[in-house]
PDB file of N, CA and C in Angstrom:
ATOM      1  N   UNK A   1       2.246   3.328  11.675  1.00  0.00           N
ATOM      2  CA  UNK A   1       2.267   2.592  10.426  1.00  0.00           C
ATOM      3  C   UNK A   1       1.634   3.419   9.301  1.00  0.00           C
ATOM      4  N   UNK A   2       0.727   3.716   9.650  1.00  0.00           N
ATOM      5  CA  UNK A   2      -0.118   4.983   8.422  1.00  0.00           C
ATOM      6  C   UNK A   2       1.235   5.966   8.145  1.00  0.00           C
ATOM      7  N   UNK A   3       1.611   6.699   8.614  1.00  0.00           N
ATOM      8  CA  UNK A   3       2.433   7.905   8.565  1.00  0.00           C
ATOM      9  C   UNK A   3       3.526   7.233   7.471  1.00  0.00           C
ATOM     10  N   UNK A   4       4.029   6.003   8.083  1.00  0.00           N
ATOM     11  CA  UNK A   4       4.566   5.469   7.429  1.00  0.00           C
ATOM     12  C   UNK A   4       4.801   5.043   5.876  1.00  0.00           C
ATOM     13  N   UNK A   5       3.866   4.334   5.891  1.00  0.00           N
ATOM     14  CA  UNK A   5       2.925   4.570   4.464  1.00  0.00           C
ATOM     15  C   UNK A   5       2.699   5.409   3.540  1.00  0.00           C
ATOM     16  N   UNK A   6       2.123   6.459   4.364  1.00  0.00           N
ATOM     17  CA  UNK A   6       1.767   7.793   3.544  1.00  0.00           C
ATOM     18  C   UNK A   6       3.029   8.237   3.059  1.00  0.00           C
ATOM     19  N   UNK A   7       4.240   8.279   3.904  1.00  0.00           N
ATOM     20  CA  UNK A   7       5.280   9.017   3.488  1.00  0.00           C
ATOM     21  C   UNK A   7       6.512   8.103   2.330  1.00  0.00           C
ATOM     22  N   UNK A   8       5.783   7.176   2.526  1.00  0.00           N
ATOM     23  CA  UNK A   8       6.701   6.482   1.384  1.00  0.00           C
ATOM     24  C   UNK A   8       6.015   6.565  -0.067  1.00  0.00           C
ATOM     25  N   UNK A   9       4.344   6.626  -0.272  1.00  0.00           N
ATOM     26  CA  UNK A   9       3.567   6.418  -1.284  1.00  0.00           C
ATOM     27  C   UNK A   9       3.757   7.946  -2.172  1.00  0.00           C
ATOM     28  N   UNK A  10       3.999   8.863  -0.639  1.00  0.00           N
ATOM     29  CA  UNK A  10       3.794  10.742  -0.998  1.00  0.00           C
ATOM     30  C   UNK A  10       5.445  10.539  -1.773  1.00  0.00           C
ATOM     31  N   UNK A  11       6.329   9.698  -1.347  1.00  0.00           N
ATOM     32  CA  UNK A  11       7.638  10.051  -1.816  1.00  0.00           C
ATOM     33  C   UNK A  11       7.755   9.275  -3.438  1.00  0.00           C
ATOM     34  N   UNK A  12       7.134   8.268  -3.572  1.00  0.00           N
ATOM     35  CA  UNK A  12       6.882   7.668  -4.805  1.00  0.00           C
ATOM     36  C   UNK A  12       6.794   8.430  -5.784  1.00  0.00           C
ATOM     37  N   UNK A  13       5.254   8.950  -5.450  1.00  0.00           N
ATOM     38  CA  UNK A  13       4.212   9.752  -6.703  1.00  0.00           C
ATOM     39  C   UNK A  13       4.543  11.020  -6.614  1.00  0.00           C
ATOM     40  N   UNK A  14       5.517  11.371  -5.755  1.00  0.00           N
ATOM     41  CA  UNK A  14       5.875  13.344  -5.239  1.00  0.00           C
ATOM     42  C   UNK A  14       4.602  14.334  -5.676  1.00  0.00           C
ATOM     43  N   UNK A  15       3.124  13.405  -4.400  1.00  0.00           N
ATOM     44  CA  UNK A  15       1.848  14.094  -4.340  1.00  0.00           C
ATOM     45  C   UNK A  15       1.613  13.680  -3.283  1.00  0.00           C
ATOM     46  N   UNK A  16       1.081  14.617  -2.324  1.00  0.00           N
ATOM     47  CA  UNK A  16       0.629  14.694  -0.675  1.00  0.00           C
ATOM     48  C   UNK A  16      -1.018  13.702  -0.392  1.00  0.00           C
ATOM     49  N   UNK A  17      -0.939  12.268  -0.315  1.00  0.00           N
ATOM     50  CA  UNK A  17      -2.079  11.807  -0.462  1.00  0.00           C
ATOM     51  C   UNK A  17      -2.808  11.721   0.811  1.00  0.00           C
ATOM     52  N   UNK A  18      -4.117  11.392   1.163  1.00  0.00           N
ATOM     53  CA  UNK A  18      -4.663  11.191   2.554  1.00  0.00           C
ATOM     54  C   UNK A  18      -4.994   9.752   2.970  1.00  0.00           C
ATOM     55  N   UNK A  19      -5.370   9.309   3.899  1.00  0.00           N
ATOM     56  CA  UNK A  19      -5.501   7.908   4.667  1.00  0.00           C
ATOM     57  C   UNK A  19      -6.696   7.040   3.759  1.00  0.00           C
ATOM     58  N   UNK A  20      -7.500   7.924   2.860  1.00  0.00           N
ATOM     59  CA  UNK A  20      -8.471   7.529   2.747  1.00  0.00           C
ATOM     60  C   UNK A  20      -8.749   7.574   0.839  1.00  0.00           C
ATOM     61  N   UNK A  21      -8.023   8.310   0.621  1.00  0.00           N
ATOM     62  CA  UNK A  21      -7.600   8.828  -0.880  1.00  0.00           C
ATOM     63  C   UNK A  21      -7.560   7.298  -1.829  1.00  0.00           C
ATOM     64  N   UNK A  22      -8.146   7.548  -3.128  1.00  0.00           N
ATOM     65  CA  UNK A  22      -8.044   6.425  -3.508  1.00  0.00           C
ATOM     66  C   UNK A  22      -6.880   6.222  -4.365  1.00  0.00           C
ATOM     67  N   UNK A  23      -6.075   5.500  -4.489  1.00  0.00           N
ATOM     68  CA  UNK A  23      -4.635   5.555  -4.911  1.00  0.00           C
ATOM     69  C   UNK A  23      -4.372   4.436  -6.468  1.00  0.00           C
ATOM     70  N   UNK A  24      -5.066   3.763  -6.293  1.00  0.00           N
ATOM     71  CA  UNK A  24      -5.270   3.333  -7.756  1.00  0.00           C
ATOM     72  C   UNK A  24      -6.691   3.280  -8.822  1.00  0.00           C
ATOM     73  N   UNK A  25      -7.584   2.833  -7.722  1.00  0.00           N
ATOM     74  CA  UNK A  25      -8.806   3.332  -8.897  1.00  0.00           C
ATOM     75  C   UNK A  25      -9.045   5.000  -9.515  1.00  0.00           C
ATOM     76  N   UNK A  26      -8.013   5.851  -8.970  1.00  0.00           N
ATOM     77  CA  UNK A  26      -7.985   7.249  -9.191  1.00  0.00           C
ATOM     78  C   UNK A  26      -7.049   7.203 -10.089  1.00  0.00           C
ATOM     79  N   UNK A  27      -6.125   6.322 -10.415  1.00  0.00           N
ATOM     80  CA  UNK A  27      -4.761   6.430 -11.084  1.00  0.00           C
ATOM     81  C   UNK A  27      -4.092   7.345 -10.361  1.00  0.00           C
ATOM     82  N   UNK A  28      -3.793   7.769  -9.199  1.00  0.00           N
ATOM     83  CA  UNK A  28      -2.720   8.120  -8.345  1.00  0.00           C
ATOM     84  C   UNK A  28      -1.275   6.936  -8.715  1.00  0.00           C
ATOM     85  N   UNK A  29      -1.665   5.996  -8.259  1.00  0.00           N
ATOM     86  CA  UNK A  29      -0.668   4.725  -8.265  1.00  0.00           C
ATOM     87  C   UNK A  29      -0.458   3.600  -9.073  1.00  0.00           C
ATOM     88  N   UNK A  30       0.499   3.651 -10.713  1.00  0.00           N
ATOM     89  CA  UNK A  30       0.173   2.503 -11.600  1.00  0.00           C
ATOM     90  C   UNK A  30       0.736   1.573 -11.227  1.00  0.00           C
ATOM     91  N   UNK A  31       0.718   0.693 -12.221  1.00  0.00           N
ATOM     92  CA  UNK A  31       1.109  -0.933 -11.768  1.00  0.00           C
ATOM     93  C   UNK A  31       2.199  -0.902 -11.065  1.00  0.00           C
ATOM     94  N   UNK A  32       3.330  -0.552 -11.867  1.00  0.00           N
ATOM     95  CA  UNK A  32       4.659  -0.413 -11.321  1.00  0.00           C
ATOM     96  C   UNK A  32       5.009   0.425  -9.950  1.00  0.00           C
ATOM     97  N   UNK A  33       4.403   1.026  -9.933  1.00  0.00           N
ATOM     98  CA  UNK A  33       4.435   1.636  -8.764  1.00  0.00           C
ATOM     99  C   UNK A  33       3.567   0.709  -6.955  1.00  0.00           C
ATOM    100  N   UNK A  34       2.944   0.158  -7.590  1.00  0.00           N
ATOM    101  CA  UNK A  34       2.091  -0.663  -6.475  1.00  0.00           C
ATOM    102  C   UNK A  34       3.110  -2.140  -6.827  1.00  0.00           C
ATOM    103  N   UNK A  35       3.817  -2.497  -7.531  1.00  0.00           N
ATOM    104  CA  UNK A  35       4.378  -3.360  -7.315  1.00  0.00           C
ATOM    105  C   UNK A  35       5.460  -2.999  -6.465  1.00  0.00           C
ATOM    106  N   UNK A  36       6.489  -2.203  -6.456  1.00  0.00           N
ATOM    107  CA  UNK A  36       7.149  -1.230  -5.723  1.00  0.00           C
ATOM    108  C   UNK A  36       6.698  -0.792  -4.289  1.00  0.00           C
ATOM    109  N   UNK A  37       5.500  -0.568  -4.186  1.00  0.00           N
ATOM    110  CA  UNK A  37       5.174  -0.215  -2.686  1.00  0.00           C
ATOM    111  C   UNK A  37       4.414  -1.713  -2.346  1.00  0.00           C
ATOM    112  N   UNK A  38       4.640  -2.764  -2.901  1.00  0.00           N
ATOM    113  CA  UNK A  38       4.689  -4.159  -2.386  1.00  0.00           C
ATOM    114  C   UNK A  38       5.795  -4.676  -1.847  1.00  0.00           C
ATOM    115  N   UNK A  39       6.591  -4.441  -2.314  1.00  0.00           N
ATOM    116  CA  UNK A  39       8.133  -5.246  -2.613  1.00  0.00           C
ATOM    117  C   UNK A  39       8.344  -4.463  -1.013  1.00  0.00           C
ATOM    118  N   UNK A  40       8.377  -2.633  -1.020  1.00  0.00           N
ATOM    119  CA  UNK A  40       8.827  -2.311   0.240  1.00  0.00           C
ATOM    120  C   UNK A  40       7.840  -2.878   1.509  1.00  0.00           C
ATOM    121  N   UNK A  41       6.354  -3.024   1.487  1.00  0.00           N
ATOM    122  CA  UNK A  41       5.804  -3.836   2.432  1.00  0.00           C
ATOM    123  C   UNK A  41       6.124  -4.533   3.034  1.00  0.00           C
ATOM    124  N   UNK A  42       6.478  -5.397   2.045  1.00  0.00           N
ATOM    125  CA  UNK A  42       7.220  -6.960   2.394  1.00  0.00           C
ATOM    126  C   UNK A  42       8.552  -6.620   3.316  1.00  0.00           C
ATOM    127  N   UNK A  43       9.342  -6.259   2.533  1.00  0.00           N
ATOM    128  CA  UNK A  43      10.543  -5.868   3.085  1.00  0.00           C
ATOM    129  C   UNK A  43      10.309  -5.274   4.925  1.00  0.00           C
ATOM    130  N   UNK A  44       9.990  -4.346   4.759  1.00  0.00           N
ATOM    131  CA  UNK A  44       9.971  -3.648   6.142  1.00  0.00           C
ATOM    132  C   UNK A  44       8.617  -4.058   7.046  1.00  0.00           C
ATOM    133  N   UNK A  45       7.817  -4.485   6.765  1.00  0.00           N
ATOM    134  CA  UNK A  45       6.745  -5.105   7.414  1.00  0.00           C
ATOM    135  C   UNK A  45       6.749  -6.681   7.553  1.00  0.00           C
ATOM    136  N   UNK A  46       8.180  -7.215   6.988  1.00  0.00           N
ATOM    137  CA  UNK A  46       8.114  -8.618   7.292  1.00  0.00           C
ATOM    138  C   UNK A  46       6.730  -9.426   6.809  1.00  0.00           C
ATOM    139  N   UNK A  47       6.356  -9.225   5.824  1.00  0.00           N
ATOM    140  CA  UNK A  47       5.178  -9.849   5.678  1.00  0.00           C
ATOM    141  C   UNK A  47       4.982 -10.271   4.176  1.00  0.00           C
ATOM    142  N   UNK A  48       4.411 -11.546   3.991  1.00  0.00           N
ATOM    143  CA  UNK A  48       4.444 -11.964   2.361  1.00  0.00           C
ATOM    144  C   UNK A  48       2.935 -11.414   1.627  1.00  0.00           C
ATOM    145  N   UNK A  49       3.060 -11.161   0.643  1.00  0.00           N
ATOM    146  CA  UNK A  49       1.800 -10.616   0.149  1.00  0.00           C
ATOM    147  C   UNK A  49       1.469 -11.696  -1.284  1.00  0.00           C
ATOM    148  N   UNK A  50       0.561 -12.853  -1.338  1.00  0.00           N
ATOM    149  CA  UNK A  50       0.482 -13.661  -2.212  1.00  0.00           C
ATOM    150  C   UNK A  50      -0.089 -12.993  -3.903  1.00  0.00           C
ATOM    151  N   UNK A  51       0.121 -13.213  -4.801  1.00  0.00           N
ATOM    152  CA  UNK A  51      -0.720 -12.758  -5.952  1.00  0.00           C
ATOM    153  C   UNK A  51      -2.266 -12.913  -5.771  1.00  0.00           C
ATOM    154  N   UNK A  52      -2.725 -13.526  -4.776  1.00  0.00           N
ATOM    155  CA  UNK A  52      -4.055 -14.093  -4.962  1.00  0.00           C
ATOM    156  C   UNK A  52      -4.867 -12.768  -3.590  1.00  0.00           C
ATOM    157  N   UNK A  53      -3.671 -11.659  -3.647  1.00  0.00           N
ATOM    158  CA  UNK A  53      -3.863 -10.690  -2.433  1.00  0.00           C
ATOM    159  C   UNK A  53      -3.869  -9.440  -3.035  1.00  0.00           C
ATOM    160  N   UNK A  54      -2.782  -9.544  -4.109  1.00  0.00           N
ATOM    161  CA  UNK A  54      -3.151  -8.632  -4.919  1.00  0.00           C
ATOM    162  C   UNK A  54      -3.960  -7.700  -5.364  1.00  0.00           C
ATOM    163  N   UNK A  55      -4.933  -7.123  -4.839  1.00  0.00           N
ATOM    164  CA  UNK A  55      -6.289  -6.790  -5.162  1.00  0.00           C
ATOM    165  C   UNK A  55      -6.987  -5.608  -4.880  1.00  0.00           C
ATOM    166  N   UNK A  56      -7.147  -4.775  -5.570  1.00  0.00           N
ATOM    167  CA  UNK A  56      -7.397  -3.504  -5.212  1.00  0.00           C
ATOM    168  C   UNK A  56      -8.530  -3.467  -3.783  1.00  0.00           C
ATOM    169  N   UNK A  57      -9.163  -4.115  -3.431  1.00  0.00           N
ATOM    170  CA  UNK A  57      -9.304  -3.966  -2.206  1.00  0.00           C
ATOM    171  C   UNK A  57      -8.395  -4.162  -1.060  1.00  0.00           C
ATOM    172  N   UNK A  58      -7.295  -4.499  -0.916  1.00  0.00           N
ATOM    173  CA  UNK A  58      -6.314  -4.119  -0.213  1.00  0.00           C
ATOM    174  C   UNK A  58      -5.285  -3.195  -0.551  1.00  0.00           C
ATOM    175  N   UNK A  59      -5.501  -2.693  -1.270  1.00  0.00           N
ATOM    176  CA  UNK A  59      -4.337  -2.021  -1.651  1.00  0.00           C
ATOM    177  C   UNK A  59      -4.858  -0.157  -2.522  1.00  0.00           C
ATOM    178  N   UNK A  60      -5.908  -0.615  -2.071  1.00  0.00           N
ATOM    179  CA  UNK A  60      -6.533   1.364  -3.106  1.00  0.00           C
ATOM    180  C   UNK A  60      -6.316   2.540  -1.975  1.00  0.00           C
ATOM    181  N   UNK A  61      -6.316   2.258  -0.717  1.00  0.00           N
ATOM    182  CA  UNK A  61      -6.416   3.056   0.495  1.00  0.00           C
ATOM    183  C   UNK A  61      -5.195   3.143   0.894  1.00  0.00           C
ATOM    184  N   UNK A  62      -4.633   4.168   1.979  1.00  0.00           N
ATOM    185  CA  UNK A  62      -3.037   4.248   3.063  1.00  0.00           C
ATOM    186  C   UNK A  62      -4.157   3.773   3.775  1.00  0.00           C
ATOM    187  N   UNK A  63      -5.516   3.627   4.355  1.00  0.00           N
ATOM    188  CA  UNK A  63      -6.209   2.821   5.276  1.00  0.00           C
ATOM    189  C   UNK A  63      -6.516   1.235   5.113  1.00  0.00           C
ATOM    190  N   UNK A  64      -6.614   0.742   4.056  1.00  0.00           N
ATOM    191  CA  UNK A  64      -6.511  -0.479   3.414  1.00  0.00           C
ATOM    192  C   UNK A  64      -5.213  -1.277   3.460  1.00  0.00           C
ATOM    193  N   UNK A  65      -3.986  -0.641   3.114  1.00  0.00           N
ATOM    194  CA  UNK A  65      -3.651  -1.326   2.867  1.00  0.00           C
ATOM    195  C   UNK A  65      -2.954  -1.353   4.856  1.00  0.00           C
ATOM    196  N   UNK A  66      -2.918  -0.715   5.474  1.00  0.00           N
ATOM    197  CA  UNK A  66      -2.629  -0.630   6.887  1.00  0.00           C
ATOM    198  C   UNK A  66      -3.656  -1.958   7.237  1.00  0.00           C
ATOM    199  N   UNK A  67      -4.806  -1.775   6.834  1.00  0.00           N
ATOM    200  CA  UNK A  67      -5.566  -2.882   7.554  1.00  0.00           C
ATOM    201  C   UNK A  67      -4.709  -4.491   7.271  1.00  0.00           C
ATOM    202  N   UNK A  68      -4.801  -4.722   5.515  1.00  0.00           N
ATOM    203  CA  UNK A  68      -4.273  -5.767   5.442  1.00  0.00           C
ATOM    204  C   UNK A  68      -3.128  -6.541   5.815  1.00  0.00           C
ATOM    205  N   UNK A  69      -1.866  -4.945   5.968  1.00  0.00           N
ATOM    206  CA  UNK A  69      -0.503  -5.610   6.758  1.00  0.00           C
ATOM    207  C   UNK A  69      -0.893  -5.861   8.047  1.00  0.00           C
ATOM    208  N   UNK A  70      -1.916  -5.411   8.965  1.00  0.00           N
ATOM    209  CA  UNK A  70      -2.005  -6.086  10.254  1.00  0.00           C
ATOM    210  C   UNK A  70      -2.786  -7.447  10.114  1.00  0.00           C
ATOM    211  N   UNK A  71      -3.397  -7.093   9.256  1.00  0.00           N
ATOM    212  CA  UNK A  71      -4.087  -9.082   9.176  1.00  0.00           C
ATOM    213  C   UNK A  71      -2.804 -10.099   8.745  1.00  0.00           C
ATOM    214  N   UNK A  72      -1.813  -9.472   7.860  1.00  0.00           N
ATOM    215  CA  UNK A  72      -1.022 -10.616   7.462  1.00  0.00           C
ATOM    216  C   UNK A  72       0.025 -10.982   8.930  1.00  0.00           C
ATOM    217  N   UNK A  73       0.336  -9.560   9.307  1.00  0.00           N
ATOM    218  CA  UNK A  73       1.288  -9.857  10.819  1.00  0.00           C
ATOM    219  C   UNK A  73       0.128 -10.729  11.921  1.00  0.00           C
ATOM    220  N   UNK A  74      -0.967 -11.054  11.794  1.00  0.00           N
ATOM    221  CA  UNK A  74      -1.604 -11.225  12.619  1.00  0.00           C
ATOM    222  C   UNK A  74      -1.474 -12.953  12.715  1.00  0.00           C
ATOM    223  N   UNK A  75      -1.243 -13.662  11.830  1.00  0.00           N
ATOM    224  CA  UNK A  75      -1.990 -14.845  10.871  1.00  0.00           C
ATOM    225  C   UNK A  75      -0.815 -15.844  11.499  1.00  0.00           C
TER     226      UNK A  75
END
């Protein structure tokens, strides 16, 4: 799932990021773009992501946001 991730976020921003890299409080990743690597979440991870989830703590990390799609598949 990481690899996964990484290689869709690296194909976005066409920049080689790490598991741990911060991807929006760095401005690596703007709005539009994290709305975009939501939309594909959803899509291929089967999983709904509410506005009230939205939140740069799930979503600043390729380790973060891995955590949160297994909590939502989990639920």
């Amino acid at each position: 799932m990481l690899e996964q991730i990484t290689n869709y976020i690296n194909k976005e921003i066409d920049i080689l990021v790490s598991q741990e890299e911060e991807l929006l409080s760095s401005g690596l990743i703007d709005s539009i773009t994290i709305m975009k690597l939501i939309a594909h979440l959803e899509e291929t991870y089967q999983i709904k992501v509410p506005p009230q989830d939205m939140v740069i703590e799930n979503f600043n990390t390729v380790s973060s946001i891995r955590d949160y799609i297994a909590q939502q598949q989990n639920k």
